[in-house]
C-alpha atoms as a PDB file:
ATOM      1  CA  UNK A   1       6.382  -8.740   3.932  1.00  0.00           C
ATOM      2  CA  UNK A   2       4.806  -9.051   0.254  1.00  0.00           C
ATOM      3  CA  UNK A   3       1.158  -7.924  -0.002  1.00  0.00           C
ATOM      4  CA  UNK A   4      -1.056  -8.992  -3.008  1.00  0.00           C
ATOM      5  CA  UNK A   5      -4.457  -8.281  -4.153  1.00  0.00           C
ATOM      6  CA  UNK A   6      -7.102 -10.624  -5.585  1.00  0.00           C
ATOM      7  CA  UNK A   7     -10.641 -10.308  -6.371  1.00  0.00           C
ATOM      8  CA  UNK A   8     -10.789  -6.878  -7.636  1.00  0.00           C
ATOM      9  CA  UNK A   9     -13.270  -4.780  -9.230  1.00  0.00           C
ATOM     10  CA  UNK A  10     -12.464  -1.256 -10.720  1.00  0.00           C
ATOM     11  CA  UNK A  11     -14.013   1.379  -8.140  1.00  0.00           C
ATOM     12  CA  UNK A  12     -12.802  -0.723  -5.381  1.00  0.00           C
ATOM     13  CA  UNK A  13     -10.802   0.687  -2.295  1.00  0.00           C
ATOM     14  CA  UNK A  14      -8.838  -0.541   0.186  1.00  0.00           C
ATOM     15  CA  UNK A  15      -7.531   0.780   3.177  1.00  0.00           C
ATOM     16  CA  UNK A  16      -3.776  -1.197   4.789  1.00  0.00           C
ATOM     17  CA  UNK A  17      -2.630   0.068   8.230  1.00  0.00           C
ATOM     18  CA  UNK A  18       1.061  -1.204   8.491  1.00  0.00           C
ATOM     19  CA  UNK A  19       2.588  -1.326  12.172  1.00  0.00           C
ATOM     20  CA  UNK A  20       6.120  -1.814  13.032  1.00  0.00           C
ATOM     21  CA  UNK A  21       6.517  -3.982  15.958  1.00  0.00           C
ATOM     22  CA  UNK A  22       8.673  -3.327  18.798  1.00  0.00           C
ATOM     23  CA  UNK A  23      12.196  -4.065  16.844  1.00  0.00           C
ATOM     24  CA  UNK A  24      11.189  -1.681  13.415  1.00  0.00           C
ATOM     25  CA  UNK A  25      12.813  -1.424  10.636  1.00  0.00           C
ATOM     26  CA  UNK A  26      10.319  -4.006   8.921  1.00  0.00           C
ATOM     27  CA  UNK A  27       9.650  -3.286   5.138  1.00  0.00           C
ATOM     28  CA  UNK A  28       7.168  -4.199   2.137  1.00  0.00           C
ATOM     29  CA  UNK A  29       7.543  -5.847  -1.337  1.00  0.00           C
ATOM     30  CA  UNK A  30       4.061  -3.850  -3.075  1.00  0.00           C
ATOM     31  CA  UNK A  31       2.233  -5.737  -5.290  1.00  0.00           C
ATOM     32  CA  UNK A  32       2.677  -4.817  -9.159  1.00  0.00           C
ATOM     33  CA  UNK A  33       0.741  -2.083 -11.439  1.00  0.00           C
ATOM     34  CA  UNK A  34       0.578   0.207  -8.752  1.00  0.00           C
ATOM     35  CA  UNK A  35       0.629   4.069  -9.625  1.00  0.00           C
ATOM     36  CA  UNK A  36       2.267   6.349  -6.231  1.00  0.00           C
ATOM     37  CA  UNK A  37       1.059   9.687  -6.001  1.00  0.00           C
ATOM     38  CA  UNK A  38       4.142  11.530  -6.696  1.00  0.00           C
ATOM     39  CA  UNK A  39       5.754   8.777  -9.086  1.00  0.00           C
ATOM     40  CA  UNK A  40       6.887   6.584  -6.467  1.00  0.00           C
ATOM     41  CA  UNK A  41       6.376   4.347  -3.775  1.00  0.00           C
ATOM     42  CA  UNK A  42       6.683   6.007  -0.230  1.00  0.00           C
ATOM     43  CA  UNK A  43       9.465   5.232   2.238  1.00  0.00           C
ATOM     44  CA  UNK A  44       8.079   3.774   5.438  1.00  0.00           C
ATOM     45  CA  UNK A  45       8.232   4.655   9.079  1.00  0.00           C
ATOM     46  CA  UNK A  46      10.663   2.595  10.441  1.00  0.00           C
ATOM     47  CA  UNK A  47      10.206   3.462  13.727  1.00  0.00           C
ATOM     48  CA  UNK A  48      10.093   0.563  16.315  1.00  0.00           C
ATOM     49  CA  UNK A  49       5.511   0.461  17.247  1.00  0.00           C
ATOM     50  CA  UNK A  50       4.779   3.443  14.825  1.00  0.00           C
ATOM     51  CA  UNK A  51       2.702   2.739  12.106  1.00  0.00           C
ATOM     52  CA  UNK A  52       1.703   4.065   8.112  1.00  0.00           C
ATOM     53  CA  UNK A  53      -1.909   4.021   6.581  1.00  0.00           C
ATOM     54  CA  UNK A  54      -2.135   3.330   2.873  1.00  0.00           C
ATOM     55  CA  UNK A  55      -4.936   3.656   0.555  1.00  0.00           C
ATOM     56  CA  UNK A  56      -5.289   2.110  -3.114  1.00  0.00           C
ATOM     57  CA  UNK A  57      -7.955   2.514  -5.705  1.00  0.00           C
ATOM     58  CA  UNK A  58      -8.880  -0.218  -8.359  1.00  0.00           C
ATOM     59  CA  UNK A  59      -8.475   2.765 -10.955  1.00  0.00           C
ATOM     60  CA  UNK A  60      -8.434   0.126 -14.188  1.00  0.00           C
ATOM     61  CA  UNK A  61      -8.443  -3.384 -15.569  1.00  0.00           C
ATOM     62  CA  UNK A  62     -10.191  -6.608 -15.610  1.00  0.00           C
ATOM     63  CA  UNK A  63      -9.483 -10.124 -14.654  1.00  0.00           C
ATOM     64  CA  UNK A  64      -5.923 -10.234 -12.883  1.00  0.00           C
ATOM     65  CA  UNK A  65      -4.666  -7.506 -13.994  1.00  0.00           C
ATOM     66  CA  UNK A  66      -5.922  -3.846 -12.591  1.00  0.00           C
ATOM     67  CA  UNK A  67      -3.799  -0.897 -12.045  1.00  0.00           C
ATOM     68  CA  UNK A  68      -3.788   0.725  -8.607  1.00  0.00           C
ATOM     69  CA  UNK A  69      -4.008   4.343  -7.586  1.00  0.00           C
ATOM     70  CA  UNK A  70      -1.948   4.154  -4.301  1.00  0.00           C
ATOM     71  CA  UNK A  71      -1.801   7.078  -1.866  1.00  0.00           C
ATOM     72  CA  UNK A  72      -0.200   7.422   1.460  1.00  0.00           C
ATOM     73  CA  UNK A  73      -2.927   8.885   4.246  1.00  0.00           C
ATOM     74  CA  UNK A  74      -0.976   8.944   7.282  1.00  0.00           C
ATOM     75  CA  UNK A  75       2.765   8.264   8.166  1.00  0.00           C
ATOM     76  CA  UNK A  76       4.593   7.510  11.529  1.00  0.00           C
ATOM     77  CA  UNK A  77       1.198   7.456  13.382  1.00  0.00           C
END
């Protein structure tokens, strides 16, 4: 899967609850200018119907192109 934003305003925050179905192993493309708590982007859960919660923060920008504070809030729920 490849997510992308549009339509953003700094101050804006989004919540994206990604659930493995019942094969797993599914992963993400991320959109660009994103900045990972820790320096990089988190592995997944790749566990067959377990799922990850990830947050992101419109930290800076304007027109297309805003940078992202990304954060991981829950993992192999």
């Amino acid at each position: 899967r490849i997510m992308a934003l549009s339509n953003s305003a700094v101050g804006d925050k989004l919540l994206i609850r990604l659930q493995q179905d019942g094969t797993g192993s599914r992963t993400v493309t991320w959109f660009n200018h994103i900045k990972w708590a820790g320096g990089s982007a988190p592995t997944l859960t790749t566990t067959r119907r377990k799922t990850d919660l990830v947050g992101f923060i419109a930290a800076s920008g304007t027109g297309g192109a805003y940078w992202y504070d990304g954060l991981v809030i829950g993992q192999n729920i």
